[in-house]
N, C-alpha and C. Protein backbone atom coordinates (compact mmCIF):
# COMPACT_ATOMS: atom_id res chain seq x y z
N UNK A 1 130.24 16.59 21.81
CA UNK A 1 129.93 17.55 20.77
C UNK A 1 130.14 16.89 19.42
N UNK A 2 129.25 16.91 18.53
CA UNK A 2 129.30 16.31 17.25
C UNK A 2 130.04 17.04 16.52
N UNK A 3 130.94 16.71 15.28
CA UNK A 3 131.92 17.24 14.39
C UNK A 3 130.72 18.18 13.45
N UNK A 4 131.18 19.71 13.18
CA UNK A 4 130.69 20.50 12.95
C UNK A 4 130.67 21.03 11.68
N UNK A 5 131.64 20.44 10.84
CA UNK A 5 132.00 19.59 9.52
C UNK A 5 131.17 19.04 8.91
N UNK A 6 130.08 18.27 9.48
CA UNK A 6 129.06 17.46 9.02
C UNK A 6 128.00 18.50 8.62
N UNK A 7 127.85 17.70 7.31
CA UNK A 7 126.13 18.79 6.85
C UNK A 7 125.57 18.28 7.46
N UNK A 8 124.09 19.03 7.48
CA UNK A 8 122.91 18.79 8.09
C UNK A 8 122.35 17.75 7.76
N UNK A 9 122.22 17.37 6.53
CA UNK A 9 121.44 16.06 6.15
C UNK A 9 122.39 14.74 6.87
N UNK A 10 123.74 15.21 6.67
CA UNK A 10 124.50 13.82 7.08
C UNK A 10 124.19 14.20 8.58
N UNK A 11 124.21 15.23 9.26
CA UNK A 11 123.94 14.81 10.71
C UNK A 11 122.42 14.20 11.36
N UNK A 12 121.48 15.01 10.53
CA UNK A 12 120.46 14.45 10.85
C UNK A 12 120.19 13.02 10.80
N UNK A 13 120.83 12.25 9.91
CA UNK A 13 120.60 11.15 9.55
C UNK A 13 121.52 9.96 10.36
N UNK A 14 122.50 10.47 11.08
CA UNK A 14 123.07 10.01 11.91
C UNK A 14 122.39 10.19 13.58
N UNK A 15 122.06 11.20 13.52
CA UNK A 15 121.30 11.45 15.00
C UNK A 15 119.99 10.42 15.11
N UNK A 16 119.58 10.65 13.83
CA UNK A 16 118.39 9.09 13.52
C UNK A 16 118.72 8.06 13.94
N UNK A 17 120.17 7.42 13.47
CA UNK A 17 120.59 6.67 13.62
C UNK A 17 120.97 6.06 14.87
N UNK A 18 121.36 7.05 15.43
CA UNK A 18 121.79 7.14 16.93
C UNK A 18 120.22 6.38 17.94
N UNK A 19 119.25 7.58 17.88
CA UNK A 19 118.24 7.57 18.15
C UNK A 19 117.87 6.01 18.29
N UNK A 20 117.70 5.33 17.35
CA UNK A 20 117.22 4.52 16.88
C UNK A 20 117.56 3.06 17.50
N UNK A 21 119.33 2.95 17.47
CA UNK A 21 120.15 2.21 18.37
C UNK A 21 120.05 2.38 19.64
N UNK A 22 119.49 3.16 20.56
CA UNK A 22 119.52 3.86 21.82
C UNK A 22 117.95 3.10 22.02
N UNK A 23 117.33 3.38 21.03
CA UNK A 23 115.70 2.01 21.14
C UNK A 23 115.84 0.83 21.43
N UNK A 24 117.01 0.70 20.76
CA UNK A 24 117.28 -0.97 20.44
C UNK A 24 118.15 -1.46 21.77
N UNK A 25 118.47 -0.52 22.35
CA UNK A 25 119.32 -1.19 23.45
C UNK A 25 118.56 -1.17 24.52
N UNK A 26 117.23 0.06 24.67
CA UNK A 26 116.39 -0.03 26.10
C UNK A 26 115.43 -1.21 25.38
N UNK A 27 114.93 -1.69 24.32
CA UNK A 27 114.43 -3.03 24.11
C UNK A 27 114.80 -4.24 24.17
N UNK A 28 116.37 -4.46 23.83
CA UNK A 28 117.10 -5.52 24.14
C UNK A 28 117.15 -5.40 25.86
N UNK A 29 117.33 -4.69 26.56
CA UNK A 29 116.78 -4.93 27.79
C UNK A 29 115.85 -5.62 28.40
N UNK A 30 114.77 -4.61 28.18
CA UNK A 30 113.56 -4.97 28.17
C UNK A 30 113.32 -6.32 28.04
N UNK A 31 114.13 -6.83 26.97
CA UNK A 31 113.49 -8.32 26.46
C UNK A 31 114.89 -9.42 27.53
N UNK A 32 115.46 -8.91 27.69
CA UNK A 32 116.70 -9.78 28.83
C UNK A 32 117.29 -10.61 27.16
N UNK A 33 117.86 -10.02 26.23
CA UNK A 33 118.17 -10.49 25.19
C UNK A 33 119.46 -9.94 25.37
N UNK A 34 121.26 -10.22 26.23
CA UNK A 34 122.32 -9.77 25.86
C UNK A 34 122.56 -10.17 24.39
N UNK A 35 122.59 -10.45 23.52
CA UNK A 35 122.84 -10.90 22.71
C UNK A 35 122.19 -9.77 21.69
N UNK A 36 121.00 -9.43 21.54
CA UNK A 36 120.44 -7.96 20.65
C UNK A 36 120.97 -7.07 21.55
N UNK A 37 121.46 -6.61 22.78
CA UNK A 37 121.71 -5.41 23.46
C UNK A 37 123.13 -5.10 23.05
N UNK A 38 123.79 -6.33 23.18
CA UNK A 38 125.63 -6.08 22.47
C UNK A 38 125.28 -5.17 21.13
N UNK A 39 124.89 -6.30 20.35
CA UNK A 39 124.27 -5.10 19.01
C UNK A 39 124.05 -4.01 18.91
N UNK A 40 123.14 -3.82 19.92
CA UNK A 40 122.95 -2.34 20.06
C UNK A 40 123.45 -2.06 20.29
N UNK A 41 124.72 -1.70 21.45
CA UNK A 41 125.23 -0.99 22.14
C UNK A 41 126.26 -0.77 20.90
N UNK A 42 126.44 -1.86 20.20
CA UNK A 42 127.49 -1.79 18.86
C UNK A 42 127.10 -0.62 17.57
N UNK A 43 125.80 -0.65 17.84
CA UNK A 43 124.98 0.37 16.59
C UNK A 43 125.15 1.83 17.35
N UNK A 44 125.11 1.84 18.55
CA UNK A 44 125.59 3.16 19.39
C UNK A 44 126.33 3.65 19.26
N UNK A 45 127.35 2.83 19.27
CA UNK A 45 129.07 3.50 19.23
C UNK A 45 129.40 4.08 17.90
N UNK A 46 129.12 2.70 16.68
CA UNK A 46 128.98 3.48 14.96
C UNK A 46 128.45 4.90 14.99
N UNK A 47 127.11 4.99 15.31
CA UNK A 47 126.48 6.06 15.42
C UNK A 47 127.17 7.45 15.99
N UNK A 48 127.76 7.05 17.39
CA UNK A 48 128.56 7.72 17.92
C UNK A 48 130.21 8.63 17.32
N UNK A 49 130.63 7.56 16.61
CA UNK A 49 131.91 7.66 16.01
C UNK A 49 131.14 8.29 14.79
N UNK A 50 130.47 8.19 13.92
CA UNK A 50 130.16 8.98 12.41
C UNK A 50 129.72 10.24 13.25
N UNK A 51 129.34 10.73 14.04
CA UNK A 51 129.09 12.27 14.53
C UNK A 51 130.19 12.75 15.18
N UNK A 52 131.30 11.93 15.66
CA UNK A 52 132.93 12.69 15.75
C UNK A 52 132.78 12.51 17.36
N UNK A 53 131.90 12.13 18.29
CA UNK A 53 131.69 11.99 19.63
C UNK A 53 132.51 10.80 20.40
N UNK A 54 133.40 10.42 19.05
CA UNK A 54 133.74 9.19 20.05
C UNK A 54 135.06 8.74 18.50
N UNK A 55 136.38 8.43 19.05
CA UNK A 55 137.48 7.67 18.01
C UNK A 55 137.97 9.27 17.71
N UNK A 56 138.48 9.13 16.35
CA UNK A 56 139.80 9.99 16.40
C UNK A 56 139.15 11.61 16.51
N UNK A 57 139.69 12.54 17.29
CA UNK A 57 139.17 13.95 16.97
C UNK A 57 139.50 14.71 16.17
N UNK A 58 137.96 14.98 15.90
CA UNK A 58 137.76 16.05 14.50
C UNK A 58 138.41 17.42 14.48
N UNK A 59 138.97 17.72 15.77
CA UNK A 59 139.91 19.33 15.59
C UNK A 59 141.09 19.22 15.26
N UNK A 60 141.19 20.26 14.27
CA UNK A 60 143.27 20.33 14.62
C UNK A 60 144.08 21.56 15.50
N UNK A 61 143.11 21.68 16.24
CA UNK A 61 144.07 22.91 17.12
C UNK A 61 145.10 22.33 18.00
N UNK A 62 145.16 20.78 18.11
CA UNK A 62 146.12 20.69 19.06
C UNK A 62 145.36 20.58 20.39
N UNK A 63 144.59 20.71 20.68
CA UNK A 63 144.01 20.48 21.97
C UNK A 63 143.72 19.16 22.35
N UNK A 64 143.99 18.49 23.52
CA UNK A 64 143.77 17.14 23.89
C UNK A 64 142.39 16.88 24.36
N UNK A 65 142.21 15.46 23.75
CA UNK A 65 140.60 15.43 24.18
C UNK A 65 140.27 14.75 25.40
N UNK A 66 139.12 15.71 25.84
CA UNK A 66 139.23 15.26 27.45
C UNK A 66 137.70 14.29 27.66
N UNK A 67 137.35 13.99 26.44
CA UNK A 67 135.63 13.69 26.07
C UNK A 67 135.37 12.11 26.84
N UNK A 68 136.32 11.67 27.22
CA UNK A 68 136.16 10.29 27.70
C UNK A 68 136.83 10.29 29.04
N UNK A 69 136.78 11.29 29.62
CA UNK A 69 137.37 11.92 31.48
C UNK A 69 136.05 12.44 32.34
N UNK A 70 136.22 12.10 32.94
CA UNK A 70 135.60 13.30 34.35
C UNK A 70 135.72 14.20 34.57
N UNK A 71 135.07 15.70 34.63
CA UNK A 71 135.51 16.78 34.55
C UNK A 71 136.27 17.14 35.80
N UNK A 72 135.72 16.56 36.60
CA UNK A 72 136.62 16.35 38.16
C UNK A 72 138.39 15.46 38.17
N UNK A 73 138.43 15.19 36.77
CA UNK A 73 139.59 14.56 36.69
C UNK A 73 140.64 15.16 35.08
N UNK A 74 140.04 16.52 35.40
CA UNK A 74 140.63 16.91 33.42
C UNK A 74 141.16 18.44 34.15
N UNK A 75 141.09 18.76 33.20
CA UNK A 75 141.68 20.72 33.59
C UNK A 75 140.56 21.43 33.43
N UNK A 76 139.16 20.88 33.33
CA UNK A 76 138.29 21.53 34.06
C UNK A 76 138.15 21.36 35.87
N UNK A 77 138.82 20.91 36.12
CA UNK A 77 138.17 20.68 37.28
C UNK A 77 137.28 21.72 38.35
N UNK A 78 138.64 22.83 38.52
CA UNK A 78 137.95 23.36 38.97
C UNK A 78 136.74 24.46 38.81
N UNK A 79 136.57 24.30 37.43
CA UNK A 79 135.31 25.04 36.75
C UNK A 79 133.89 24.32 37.12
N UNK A 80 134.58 22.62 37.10
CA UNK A 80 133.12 21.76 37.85
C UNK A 80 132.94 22.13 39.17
N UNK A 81 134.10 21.82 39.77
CA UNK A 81 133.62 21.94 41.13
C UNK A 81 133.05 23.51 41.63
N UNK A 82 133.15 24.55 40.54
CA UNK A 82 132.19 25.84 40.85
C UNK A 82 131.02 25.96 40.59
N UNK A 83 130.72 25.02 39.59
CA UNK A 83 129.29 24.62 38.88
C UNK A 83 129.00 23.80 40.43
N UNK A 84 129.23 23.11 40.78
CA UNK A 84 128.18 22.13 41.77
C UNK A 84 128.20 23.68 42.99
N UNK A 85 128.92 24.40 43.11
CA UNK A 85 129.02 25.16 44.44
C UNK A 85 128.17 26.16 44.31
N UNK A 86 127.79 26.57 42.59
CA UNK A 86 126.54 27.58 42.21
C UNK A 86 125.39 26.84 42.19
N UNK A 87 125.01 25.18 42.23
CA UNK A 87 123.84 24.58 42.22
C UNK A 87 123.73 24.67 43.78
N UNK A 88 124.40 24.48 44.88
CA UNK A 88 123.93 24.56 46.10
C UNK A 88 123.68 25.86 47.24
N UNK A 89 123.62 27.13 46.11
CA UNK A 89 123.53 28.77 46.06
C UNK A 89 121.62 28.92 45.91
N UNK A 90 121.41 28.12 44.96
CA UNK A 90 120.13 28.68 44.21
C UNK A 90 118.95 28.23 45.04
């Protein structure tokens, strides 16, 4: 979830940004170039961290961040494991 703090222009322009690096890394592929894909993956993470998705969290309620866990491994768990038990219902 992106920090909600951010105006619109600054988010949009970061989601660009994002966007953009996320090109650069399925092209550095593409091209078998590790060397432009590190980059990218480096322009990802910037991107990532200026929208609050990633490095220090943007709340102060005190709540621990579970954004880099498994929901099968956080105190959601068992809310996931009801989600997969309502996908095999439908």
């Amino acid at each position: 979830m992106a920090n909600p703090h951010l105006d619109d222009q600054q988010r949009s322009a970061t989601v660009r940004r994002l966007m953009s690096a996320r090109r650069a890394v399925r092209d550095a592929k593409a091209k078998g170039d590790p060397a432009a894909e590190a980059a990218a993956h480096r322009m990802v993470d910037k991107a990532k961290r200026a929208l609050g998705e990633r490095g220090p969290v943007w709340w102060s309620d005190g709540t621990p961040d579970f954004n880099r866990h498994m929901a099968k491994n956080s105190p959601y768990a068992t809310w996931y494991a009801d989600l997969s038990e309502d996908a095999g219902s439908g």
